[in-house]
PDB file of N, CA and C in Angstrom:
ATOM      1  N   UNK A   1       0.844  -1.159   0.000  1.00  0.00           N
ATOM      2  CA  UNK A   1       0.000   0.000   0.000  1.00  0.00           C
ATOM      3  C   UNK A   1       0.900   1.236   0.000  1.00  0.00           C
ATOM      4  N   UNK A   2       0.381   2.382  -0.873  1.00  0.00           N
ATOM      5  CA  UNK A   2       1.482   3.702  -1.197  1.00  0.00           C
ATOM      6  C   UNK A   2       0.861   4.692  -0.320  1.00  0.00           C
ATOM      7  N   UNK A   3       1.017   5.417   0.931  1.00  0.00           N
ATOM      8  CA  UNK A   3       0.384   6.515   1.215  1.00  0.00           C
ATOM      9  C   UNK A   3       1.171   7.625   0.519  1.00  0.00           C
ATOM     10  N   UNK A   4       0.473   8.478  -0.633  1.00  0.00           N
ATOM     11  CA  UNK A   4       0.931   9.665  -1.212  1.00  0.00           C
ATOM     12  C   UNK A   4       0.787  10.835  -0.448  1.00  0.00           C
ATOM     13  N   UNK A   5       2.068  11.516   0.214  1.00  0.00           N
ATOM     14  CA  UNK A   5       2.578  12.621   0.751  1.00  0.00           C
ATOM     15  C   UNK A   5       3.220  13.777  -0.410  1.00  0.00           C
ATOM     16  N   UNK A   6       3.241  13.447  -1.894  1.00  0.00           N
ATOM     17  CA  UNK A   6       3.942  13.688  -2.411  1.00  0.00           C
ATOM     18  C   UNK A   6       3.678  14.990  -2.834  1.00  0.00           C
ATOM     19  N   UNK A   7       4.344  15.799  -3.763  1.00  0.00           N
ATOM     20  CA  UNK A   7       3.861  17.500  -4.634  1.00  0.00           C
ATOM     21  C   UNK A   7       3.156  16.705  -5.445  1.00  0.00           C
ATOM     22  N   UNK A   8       3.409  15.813  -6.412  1.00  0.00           N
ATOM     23  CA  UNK A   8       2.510  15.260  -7.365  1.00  0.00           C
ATOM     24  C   UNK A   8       3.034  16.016  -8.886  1.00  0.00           C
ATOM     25  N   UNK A   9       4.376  16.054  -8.755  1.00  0.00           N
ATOM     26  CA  UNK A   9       5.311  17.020  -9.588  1.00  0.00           C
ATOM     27  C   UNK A   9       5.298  15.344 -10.943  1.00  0.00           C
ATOM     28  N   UNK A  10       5.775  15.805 -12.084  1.00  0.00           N
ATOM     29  CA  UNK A  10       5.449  14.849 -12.965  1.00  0.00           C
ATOM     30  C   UNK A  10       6.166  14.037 -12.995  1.00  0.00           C
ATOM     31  N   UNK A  11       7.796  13.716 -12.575  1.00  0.00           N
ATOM     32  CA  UNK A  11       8.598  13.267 -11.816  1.00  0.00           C
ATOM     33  C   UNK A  11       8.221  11.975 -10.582  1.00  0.00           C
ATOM     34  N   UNK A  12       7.530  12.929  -9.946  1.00  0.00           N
ATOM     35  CA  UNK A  12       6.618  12.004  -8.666  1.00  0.00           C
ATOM     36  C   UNK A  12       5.983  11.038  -9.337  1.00  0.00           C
ATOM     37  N   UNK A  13       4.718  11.500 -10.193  1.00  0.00           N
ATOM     38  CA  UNK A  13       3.817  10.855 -10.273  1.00  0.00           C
ATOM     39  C   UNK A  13       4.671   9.333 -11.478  1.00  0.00           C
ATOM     40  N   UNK A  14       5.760   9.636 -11.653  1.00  0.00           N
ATOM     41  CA  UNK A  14       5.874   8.210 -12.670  1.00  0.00           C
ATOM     42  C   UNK A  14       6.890   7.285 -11.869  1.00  0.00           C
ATOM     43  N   UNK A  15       7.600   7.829 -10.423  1.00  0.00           N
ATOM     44  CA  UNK A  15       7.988   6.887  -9.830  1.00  0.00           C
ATOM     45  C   UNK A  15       7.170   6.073  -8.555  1.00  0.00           C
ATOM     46  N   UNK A  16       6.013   7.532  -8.566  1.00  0.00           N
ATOM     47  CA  UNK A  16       4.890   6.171  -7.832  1.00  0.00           C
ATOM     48  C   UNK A  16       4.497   4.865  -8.445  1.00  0.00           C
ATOM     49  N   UNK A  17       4.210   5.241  -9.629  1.00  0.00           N
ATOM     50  CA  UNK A  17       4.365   3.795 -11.023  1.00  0.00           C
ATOM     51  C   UNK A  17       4.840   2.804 -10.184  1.00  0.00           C
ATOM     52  N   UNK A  18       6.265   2.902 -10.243  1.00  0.00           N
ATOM     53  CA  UNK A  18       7.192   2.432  -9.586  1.00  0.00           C
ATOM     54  C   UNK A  18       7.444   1.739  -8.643  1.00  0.00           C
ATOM     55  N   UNK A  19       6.699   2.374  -7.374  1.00  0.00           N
ATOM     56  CA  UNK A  19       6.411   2.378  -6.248  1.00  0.00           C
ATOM     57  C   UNK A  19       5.471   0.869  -6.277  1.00  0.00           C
ATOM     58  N   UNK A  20       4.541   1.587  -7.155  1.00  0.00           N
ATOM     59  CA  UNK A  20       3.485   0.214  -7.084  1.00  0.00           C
ATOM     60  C   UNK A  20       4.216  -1.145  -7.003  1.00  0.00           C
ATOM     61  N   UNK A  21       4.996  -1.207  -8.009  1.00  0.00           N
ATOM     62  CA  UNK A  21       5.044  -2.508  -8.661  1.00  0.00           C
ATOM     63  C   UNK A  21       6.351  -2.911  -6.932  1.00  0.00           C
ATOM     64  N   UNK A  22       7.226  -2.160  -6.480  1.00  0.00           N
ATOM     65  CA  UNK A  22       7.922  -2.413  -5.202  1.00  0.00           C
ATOM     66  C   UNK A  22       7.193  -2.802  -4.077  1.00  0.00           C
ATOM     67  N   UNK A  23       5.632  -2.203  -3.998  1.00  0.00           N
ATOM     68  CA  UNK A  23       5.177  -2.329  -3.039  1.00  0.00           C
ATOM     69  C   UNK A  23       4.484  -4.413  -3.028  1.00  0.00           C
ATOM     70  N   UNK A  24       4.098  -4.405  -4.146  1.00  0.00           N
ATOM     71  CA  UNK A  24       2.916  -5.626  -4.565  1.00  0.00           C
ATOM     72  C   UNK A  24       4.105  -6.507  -4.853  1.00  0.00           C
ATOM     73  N   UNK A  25       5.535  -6.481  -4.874  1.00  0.00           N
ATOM     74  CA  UNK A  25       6.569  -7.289  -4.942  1.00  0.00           C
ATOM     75  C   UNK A  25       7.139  -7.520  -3.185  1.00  0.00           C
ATOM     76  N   UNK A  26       7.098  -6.802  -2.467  1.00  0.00           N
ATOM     77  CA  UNK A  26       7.547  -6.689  -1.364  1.00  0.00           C
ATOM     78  C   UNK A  26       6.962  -7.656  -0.425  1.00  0.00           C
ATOM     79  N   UNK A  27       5.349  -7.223  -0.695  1.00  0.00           N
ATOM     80  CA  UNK A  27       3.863  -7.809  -0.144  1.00  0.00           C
ATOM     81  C   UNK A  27       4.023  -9.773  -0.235  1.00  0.00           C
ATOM     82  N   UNK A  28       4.681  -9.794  -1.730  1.00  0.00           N
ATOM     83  CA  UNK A  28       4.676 -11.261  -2.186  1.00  0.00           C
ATOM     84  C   UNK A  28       6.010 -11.841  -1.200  1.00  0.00           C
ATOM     85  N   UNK A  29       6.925 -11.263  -1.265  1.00  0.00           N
ATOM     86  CA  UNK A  29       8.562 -11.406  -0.612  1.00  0.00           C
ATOM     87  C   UNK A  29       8.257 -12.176   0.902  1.00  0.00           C
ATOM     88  N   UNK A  30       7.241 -10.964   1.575  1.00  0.00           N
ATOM     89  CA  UNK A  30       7.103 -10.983   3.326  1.00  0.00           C
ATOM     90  C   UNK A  30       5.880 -12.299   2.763  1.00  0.00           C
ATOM     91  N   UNK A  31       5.050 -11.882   2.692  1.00  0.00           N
ATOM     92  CA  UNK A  31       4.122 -13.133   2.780  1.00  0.00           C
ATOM     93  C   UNK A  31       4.669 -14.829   2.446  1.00  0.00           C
ATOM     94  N   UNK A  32       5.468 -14.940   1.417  1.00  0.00           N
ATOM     95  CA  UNK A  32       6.190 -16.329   0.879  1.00  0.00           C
ATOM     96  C   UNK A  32       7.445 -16.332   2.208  1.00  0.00           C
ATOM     97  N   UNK A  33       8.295 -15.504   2.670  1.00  0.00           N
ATOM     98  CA  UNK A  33       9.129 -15.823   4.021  1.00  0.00           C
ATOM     99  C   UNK A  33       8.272 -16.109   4.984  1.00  0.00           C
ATOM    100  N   UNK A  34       7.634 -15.412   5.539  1.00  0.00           N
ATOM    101  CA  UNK A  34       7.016 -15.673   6.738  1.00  0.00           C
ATOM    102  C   UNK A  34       5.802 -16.479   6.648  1.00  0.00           C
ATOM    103  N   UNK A  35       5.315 -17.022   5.845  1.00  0.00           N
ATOM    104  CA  UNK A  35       4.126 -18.216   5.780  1.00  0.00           C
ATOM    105  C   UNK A  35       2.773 -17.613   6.176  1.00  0.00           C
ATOM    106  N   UNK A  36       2.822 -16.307   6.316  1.00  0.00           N
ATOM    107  CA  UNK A  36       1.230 -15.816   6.470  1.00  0.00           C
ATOM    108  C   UNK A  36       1.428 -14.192   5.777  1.00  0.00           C
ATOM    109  N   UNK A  37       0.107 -13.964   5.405  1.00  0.00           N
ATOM    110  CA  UNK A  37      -0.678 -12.555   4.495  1.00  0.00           C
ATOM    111  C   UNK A  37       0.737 -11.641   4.957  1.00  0.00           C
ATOM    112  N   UNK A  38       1.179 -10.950   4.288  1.00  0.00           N
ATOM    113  CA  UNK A  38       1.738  -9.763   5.114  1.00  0.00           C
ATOM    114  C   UNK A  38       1.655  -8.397   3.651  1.00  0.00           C
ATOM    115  N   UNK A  39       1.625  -7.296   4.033  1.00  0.00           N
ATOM    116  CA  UNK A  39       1.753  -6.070   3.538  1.00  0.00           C
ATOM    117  C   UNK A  39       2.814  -4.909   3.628  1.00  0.00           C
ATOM    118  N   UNK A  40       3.130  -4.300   2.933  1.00  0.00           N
ATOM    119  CA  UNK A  40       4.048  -3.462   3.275  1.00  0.00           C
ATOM    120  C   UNK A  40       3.466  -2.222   3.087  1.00  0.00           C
ATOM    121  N   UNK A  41       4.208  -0.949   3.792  1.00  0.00           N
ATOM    122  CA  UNK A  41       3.418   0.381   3.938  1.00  0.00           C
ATOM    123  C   UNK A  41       4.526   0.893   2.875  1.00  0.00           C
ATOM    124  N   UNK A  42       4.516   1.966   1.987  1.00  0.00           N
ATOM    125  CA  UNK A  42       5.126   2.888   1.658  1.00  0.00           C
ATOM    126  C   UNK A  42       4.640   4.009   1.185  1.00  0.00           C
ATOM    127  N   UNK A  43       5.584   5.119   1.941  1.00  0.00           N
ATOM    128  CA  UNK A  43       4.844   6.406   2.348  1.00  0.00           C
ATOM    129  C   UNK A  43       5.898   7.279   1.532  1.00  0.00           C
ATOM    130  N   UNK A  44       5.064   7.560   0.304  1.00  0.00           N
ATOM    131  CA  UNK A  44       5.719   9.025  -0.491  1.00  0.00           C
ATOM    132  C   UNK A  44       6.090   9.994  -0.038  1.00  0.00           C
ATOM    133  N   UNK A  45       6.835  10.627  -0.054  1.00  0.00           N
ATOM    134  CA  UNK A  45       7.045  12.634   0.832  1.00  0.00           C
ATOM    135  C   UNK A  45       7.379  13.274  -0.160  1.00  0.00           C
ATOM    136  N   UNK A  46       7.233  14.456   0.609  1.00  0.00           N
ATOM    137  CA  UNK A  46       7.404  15.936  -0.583  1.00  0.00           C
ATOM    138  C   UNK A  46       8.710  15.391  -1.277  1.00  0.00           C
ATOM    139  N   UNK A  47       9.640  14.762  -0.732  1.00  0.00           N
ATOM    140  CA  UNK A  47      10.833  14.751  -1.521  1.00  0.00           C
ATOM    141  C   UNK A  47      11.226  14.254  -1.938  1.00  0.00           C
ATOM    142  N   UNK A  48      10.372  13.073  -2.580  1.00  0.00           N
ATOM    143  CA  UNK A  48      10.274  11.815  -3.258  1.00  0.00           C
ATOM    144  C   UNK A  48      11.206  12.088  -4.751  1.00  0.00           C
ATOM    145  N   UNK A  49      12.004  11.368  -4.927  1.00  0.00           N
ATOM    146  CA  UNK A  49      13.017  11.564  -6.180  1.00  0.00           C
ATOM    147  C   UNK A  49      14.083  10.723  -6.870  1.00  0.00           C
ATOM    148  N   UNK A  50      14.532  10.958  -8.056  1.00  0.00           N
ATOM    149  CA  UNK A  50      15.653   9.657  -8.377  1.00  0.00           C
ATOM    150  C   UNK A  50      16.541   9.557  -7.138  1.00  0.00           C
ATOM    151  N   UNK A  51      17.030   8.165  -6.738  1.00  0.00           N
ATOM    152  CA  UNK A  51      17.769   7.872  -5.915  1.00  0.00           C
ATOM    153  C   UNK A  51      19.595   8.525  -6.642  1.00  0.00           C
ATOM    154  N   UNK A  52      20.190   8.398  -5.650  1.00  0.00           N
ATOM    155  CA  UNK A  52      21.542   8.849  -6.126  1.00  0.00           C
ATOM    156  C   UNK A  52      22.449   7.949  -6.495  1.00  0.00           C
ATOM    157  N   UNK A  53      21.920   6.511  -5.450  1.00  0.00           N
ATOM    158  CA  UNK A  53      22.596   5.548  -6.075  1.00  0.00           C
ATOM    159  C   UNK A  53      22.019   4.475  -6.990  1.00  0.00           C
ATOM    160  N   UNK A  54      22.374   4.270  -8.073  1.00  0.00           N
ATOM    161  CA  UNK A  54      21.970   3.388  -9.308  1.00  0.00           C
ATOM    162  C   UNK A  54      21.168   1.482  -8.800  1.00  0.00           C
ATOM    163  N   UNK A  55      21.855   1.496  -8.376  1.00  0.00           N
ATOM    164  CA  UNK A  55      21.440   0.393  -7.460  1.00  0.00           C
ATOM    165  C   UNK A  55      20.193   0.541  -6.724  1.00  0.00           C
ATOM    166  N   UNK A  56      19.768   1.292  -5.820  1.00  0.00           N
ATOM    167  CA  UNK A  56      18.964   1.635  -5.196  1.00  0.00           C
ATOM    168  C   UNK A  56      17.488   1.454  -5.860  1.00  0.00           C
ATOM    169  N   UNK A  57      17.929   2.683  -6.436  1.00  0.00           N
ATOM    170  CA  UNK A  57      17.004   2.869  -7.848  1.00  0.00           C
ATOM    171  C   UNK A  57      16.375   1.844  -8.097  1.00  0.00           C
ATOM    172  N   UNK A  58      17.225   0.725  -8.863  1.00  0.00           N
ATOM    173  CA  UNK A  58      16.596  -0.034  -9.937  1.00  0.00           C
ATOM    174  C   UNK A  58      16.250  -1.219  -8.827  1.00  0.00           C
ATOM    175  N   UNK A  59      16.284  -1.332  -7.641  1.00  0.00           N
ATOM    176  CA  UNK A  59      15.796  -1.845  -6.660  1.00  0.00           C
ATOM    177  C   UNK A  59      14.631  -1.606  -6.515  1.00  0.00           C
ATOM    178  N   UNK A  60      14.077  -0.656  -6.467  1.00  0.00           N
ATOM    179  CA  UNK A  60      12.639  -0.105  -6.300  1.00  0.00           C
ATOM    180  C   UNK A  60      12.715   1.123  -5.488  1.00  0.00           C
ATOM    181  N   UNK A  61      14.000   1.477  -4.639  1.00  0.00           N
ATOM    182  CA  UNK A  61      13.723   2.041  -3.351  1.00  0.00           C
ATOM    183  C   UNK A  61      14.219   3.338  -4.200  1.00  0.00           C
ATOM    184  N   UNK A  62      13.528   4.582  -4.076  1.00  0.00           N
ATOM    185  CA  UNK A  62      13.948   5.527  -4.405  1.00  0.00           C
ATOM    186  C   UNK A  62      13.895   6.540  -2.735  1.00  0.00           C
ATOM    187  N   UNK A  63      14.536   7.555  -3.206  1.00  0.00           N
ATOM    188  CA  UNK A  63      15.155   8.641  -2.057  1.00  0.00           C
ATOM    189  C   UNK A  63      13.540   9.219  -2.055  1.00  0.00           C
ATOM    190  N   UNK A  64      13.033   9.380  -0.830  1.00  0.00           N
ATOM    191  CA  UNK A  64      11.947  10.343  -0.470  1.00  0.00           C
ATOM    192  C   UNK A  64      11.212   9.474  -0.147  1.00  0.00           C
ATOM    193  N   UNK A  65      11.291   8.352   0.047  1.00  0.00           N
ATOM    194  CA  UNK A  65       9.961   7.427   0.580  1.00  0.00           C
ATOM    195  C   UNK A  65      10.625   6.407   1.691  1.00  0.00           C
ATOM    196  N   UNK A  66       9.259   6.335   2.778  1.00  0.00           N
ATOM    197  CA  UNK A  66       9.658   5.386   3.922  1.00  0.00           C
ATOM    198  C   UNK A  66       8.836   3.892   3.606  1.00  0.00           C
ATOM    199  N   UNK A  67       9.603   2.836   3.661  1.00  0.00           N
ATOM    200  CA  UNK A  67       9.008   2.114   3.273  1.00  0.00           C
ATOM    201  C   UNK A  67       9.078   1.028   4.758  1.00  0.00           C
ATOM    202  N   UNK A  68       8.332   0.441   4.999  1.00  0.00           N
ATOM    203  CA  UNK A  68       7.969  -0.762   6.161  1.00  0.00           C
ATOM    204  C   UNK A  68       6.918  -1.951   5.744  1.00  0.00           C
TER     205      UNK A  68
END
């Protein structure tokens, strides 16, 4: 689940895209380890943006969001 904190700058809105597909991958990750339902929270902020490191990035995790 994405809670959007974000400006909603056009930038934002295509790494929430993004976001999605990290979040509903994450969801599958915790639920298949731990043997029951699980969800993950991730929470957009104003300062949601390309990560700095390349890696990161293409991980899913970009700079400006808390993810749990």
């Amino acid at each position: 689940m994405i809670t959007n904190f974000s400006l909603n700058d056009t930038t934002q809105m295509e790494i929430l895209k993004h976001l999605e597909i990290t979040s509903k991958l994450l969801n599958k990750v915790g639920t298949k380890l731990s043997g029951t339902q699980k969800e993950c929270m991730i929470y957009a902020m104003p300062d949601l943006g390309i990560a700095q490191n390349a890696t990161r990035m293409l991980g899913g995790f970009y700079t400006g969001a808390c993810y749990s």
